[in-house]
Structure formats: structure tokens, C-alpha cells
C-alpha atoms as a PDB file:
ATOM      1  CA  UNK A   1      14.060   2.195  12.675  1.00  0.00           C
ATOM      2  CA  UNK A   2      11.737   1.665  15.449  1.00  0.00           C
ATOM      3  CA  UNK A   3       8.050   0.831  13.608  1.00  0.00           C
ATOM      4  CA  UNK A   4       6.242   1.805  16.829  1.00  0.00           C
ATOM      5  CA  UNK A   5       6.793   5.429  15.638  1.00  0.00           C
ATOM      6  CA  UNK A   6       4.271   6.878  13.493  1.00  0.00           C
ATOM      7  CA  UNK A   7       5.817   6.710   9.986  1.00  0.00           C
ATOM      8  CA  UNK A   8       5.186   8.057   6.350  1.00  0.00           C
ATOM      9  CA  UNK A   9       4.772   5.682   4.295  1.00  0.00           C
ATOM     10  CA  UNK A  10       5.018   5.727   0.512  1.00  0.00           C
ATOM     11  CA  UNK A  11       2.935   3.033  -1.211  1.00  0.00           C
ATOM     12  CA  UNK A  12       3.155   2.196  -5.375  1.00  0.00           C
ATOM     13  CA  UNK A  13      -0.485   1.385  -7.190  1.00  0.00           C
ATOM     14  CA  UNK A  14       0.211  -0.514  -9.466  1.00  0.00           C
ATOM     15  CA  UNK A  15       1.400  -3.842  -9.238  1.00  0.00           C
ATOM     16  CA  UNK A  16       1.317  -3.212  -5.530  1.00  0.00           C
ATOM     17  CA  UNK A  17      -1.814  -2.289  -4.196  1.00  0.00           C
ATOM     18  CA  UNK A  18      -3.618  -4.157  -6.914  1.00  0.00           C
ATOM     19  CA  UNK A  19      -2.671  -6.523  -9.713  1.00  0.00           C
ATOM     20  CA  UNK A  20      -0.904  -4.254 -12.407  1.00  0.00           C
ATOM     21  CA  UNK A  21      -3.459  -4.165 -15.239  1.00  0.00           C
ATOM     22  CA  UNK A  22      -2.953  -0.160 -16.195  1.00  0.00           C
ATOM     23  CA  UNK A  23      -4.290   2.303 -17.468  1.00  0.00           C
ATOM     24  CA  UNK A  24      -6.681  -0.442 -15.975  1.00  0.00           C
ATOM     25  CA  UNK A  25      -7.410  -0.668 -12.457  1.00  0.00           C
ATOM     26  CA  UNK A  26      -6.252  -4.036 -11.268  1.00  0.00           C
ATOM     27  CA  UNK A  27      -7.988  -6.300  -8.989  1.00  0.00           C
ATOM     28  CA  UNK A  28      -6.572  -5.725  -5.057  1.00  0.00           C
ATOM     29  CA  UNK A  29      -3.373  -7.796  -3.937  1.00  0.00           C
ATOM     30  CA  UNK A  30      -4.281 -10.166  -1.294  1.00  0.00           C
ATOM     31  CA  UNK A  31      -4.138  -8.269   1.971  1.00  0.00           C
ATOM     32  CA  UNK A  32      -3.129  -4.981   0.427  1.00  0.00           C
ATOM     33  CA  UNK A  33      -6.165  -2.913   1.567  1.00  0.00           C
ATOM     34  CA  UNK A  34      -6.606  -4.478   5.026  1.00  0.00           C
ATOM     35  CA  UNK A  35      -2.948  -4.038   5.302  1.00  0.00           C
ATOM     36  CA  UNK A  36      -3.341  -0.180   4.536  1.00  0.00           C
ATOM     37  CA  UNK A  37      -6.615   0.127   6.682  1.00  0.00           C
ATOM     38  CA  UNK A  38      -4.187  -1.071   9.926  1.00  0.00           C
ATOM     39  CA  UNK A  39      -1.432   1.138   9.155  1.00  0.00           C
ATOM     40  CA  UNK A  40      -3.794   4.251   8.499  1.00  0.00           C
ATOM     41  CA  UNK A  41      -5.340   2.578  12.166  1.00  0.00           C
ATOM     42  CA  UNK A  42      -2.281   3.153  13.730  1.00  0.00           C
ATOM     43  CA  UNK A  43      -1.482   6.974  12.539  1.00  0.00           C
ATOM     44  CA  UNK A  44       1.302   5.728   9.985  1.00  0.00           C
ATOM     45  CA  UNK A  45       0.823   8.638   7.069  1.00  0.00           C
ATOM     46  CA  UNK A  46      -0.079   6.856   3.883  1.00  0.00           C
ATOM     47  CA  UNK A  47       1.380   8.782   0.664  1.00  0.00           C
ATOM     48  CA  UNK A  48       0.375   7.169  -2.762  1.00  0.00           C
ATOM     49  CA  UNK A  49       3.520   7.214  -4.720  1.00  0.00           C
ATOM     50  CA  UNK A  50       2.569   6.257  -8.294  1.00  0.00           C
ATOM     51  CA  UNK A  51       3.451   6.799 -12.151  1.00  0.00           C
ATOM     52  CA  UNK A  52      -0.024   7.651 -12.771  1.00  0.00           C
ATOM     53  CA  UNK A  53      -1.049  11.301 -13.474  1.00  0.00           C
ATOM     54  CA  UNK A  54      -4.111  13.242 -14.724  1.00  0.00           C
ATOM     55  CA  UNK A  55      -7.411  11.251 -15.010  1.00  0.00           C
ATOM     56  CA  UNK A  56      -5.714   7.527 -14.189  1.00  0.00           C
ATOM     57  CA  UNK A  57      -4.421   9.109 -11.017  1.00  0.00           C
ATOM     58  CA  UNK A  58      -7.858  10.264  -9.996  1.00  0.00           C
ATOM     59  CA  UNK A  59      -9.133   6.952 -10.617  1.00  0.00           C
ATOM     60  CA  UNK A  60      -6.429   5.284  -8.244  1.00  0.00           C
ATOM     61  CA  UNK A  61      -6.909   8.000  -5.728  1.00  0.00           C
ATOM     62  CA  UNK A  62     -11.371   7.381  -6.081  1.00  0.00           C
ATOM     63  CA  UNK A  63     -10.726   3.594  -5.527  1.00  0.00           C
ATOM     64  CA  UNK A  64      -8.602   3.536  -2.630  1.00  0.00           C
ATOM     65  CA  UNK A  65     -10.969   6.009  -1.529  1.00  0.00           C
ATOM     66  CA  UNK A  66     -14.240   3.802  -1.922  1.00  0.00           C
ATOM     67  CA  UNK A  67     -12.417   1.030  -0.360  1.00  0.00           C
ATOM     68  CA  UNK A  68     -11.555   3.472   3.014  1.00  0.00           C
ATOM     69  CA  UNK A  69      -7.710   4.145   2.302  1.00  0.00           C
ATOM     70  CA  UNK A  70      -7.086   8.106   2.820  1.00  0.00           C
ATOM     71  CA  UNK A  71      -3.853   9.336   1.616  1.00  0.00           C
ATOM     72  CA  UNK A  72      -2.171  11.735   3.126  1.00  0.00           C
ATOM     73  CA  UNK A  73      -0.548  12.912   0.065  1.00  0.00           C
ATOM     74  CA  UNK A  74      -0.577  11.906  -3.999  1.00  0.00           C
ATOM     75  CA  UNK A  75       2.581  11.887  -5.162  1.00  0.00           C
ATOM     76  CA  UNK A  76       3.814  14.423  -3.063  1.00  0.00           C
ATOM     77  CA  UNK A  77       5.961  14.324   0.367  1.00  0.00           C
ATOM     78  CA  UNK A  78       2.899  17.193   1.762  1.00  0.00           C
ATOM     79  CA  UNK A  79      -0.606  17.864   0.532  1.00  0.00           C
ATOM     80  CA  UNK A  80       0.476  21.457   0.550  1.00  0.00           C
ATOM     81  CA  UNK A  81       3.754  21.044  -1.492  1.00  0.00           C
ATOM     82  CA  UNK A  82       3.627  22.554  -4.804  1.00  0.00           C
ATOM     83  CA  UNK A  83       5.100  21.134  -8.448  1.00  0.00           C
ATOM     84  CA  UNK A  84       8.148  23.015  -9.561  1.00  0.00           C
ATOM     85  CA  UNK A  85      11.127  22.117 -11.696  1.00  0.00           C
ATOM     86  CA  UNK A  86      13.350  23.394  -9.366  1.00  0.00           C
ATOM     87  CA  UNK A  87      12.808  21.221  -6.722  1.00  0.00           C
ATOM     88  CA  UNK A  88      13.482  16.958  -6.605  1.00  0.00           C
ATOM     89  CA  UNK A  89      10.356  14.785  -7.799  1.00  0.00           C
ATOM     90  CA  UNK A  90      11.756  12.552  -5.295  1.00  0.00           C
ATOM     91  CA  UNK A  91       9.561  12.439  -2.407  1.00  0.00           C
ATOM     92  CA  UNK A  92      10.342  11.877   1.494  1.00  0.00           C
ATOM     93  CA  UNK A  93       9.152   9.095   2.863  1.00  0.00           C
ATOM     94  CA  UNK A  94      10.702   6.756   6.116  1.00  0.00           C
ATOM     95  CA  UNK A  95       9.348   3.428   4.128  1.00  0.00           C
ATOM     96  CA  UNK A  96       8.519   2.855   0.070  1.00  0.00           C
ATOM     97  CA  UNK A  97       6.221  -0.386  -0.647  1.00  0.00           C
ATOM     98  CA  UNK A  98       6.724  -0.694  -4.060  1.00  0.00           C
ATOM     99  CA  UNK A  99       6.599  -4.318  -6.686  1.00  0.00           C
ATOM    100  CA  UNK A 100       9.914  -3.086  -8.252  1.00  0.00           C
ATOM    101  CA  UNK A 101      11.804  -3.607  -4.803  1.00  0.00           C
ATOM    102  CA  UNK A 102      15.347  -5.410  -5.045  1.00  0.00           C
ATOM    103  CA  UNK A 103      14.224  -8.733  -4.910  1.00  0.00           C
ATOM    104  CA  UNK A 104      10.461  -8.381  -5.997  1.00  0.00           C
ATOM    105  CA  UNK A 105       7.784  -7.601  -3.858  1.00  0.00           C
ATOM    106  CA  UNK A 106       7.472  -9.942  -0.243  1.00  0.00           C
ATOM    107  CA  UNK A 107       3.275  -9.736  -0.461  1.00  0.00           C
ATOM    108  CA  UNK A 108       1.420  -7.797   2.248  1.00  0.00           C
ATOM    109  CA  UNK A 109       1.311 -10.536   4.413  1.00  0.00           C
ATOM    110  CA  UNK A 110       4.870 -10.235   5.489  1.00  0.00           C
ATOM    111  CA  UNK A 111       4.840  -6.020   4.801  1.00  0.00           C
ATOM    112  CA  UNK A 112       2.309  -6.349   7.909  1.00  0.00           C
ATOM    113  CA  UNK A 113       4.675  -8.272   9.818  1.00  0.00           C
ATOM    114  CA  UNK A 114       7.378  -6.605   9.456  1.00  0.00           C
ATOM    115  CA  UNK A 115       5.766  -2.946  10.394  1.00  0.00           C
ATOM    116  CA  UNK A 116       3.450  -4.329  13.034  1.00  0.00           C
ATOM    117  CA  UNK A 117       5.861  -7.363  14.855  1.00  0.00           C
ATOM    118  CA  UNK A 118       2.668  -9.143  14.041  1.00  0.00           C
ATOM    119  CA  UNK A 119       1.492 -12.162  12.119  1.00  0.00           C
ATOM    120  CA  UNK A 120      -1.300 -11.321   9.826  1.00  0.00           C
ATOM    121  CA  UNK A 121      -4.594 -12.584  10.631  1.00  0.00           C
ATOM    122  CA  UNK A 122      -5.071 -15.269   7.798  1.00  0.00           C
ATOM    123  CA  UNK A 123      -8.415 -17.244   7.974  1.00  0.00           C
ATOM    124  CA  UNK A 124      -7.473 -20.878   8.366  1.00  0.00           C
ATOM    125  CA  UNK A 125      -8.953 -23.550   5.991  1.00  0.00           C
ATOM    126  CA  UNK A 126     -11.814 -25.659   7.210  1.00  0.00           C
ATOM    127  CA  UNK A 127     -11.497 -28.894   7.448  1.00  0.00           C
ATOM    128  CA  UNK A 128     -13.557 -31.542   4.958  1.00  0.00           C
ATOM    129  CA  UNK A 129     -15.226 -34.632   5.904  1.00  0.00           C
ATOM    130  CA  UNK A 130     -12.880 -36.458   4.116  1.00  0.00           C
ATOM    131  CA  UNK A 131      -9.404 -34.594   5.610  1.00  0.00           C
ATOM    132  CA  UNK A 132     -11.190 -35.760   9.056  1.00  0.00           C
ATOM    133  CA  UNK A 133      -9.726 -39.356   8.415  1.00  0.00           C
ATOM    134  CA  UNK A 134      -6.228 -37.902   7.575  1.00  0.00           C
END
């Protein structure tokens, strides 16, 4: 899969984009909304793919909102799609970021990396007075 492409991307709440505290909202994962921010920057199509419904779901949706991240869809593959038992609850997505992967979740850190061919831009520590004689 070439990650240049403009991709749709389905992204888990909790436990992913923030620390799972539900029907809490959890504080943000380290990186997870700059991480987000970039990819919405570059035109990849954010869907939030999440076992919340009803009034937890429109708090998810409001604080990903206040923080800048726009989905393109809520737990749907299209804004425009419509619920029906006849069709799959599975959604299409090219990517899902989800804390339940096969061999837990890598961080955002390296979920940038790997979609941008980028090293994330991690502030370095400053240097004490007393690390100066180290």
C-alpha cells in the first residue's frame, strides 16, 4: 500500500485516541491528536470507528471536535450511509488504528512513522547543570 495516497482511515476512541476510562472520556494518548491533525493535514479521511453509541458517542465526536479532529464519518464507511440490518456493520476502511491490534497497540509515535516515512517530531530533553559534567 503506497501511504502517499490519500487513505481512509478508521481510528478506535477508546483506549486509542485517549486513555480508556469509558463511559468516561480518557485523557489523550501521547501524540494521538497531533498525529490525527497531520493525517487530516494531508487529506487522509479520518472515520471514528468506536463501540460508543447515543450520548457517549456525541461526547467522543464533541471532544475530538474541540481539539480540531473532523471526522469524515462516525461509525460509518460514508456520512451519507444509512443503518440497516441488511447490510454489514463492518465498515471500509484502507487502515484501522485500534488498542486491540494483534500485538497491542505500537503508540502514535510509530503509527506516524509508519504512514508518513517520517520520524515524529519529539521535543528533546534539556539538559541540567548537573548532566553538563556527564
Amino acid at each position: 500500500m503506497n501511504f502517499s495516497e490519500t487513505l481512509i482511515i478508521a481510528v478506535d476512541f477508546d483506549g486509542t485516541i485517549v486513555d480508556d476510562a469509558y463511559p468516561k472520556i480518557g485523557k489523550p494518548k501521547l501524540f494521538a491528536l497531533e498525529t490525527l491533525k497531520k493525517l487530516q493535514e494531508k487529506g487522509h479521511r479520518l472515520i471514528l470507528w468506536t463501540y460508543r453509541s447515543g450520548k457517549r458517542l456525541e461526547e467522543a465526536v464533541q471532544f475530538c471536535s474541540e481539539q480540531g479532529i473532523l471526522f469524515y464519518a462516525v461509525n460509518k464507511s460514508f456520512p451519507e450511509e444509512q443503518f440497516s440490518l441488511e447490510n454489514s456493520r463492518k465498515i471500509h476502511a484502507d487502515l484501522f488504528i485500534d488498542d486491540r491490534n494483534i500485538g497491542g497497540f505500537p503508540g502514535w509515535g510509530k503509527v506516524y512513522q509508519i504512514l508518513t516515512n517520517e520520524e515524529p517530531n519529539i521535543p528533546k530533553k534539556k539538559k541540567g547543570f548537573f548532566n553538563f559534567f556527564k
